[in-house]
Protein backbone atom coordinates (compact mmCIF):
# COMPACT_ATOMS: atom_id res chain seq x y z
CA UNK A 1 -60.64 -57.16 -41.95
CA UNK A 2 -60.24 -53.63 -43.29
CA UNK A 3 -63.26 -52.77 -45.77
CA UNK A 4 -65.86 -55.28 -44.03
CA UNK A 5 -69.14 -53.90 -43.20
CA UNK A 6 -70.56 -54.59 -39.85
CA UNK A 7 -74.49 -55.81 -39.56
CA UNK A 8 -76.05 -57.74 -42.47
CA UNK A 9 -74.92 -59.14 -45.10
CA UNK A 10 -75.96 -57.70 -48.79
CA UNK A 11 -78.32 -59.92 -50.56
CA UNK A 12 -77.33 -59.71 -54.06
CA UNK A 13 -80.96 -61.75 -55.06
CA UNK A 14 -82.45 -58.62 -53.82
CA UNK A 15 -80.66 -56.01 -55.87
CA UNK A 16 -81.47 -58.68 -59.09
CA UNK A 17 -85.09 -58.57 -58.31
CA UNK A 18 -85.21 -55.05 -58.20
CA UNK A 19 -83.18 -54.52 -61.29
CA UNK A 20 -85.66 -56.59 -63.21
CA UNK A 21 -88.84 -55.25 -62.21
CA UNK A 22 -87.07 -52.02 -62.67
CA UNK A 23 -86.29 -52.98 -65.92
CA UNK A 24 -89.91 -54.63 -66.93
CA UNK A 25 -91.50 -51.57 -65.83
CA UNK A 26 -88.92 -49.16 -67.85
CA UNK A 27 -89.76 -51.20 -71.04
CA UNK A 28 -93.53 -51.43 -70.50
CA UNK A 29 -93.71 -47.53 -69.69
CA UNK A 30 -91.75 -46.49 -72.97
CA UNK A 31 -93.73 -48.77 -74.89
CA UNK A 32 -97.15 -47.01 -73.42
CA UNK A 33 -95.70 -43.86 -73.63
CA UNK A 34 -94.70 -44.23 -77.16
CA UNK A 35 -98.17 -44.82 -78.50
CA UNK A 36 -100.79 -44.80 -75.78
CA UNK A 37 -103.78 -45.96 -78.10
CA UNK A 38 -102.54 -48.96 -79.30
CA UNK A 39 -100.55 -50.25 -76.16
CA UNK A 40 -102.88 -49.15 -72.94
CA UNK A 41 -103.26 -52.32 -71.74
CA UNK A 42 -100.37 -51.79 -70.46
CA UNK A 43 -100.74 -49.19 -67.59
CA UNK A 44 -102.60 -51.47 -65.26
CA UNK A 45 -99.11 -53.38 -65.68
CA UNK A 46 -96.97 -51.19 -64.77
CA UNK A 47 -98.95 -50.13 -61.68
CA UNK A 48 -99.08 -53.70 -60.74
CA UNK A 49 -95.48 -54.43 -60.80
CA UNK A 50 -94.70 -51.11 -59.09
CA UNK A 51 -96.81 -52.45 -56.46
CA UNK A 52 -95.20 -55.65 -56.59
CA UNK A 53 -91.71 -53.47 -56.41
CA UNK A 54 -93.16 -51.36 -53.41
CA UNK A 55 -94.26 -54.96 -51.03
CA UNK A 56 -90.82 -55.81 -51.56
CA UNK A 57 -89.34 -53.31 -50.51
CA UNK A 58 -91.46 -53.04 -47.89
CA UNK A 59 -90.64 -56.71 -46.37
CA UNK A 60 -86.95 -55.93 -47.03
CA UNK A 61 -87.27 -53.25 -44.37
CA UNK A 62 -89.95 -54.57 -42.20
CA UNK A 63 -88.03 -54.39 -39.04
CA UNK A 64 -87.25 -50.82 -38.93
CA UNK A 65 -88.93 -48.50 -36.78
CA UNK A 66 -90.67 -44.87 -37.77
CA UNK A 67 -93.27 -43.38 -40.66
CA UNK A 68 -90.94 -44.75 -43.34
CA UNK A 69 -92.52 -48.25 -42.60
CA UNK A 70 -96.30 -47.00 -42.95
CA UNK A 71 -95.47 -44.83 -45.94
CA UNK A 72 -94.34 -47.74 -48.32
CA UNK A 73 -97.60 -49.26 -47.42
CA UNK A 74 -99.25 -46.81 -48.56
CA UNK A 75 -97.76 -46.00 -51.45
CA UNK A 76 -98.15 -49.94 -52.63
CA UNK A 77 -102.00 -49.64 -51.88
CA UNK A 78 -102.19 -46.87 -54.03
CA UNK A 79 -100.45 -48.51 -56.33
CA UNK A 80 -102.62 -51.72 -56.39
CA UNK A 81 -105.76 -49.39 -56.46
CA UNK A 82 -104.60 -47.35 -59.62
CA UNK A 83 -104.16 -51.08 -61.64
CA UNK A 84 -107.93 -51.76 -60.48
CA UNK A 85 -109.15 -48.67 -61.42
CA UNK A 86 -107.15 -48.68 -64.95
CA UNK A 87 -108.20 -52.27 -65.10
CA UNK A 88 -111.47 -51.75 -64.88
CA UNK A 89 -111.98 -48.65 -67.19
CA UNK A 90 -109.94 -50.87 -69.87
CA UNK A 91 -111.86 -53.88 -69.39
CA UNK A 92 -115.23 -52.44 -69.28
């Protein structure tokens, strides 16, 4: 029993999940970076899976107490406004 963490177990599909959006969002943000005119149709991606990242990490932690909680929230719903707003001004 020595080395066993007490609580909850890890979920490995978790750390997966984030390591792919991570990864989708690293790709799509060098390849917007790396010539903005031709590839910024991209931007309202990458804001959307950041959201997407941000409600996940949200639920993940849902039960804990304190600002923490209200903070991701509102970092996600800035997040889904900025892909609106890009959205709009590229579909326009």
């Amino acid at each position: 029993m020595i080395g066993r963490s007490r609580g909850k177990i890890p979920s490995h599909k978790v750390d997966i999940l984030y390591g792919i959006f991570g990864l989708i969002i690293f790709i799509m943000a060098v390849m917007a970076l790396s010539n903005p005119d031709e590839n910024r149709v991209l931007f309202p991606f990458i804001f959307f899976f950041a959201f997407i990242l941000r409600i996940f990490h949200f639920i993940e932690r849902r039960m804990e107490d304190g600002k923490e909680k209200y903070f991701q929230i509102i970092v996600a719903a800035i997040l889904l406004i900025l892909s609106v707003i890009s959205g709009i001004s590229l579909w326009t």
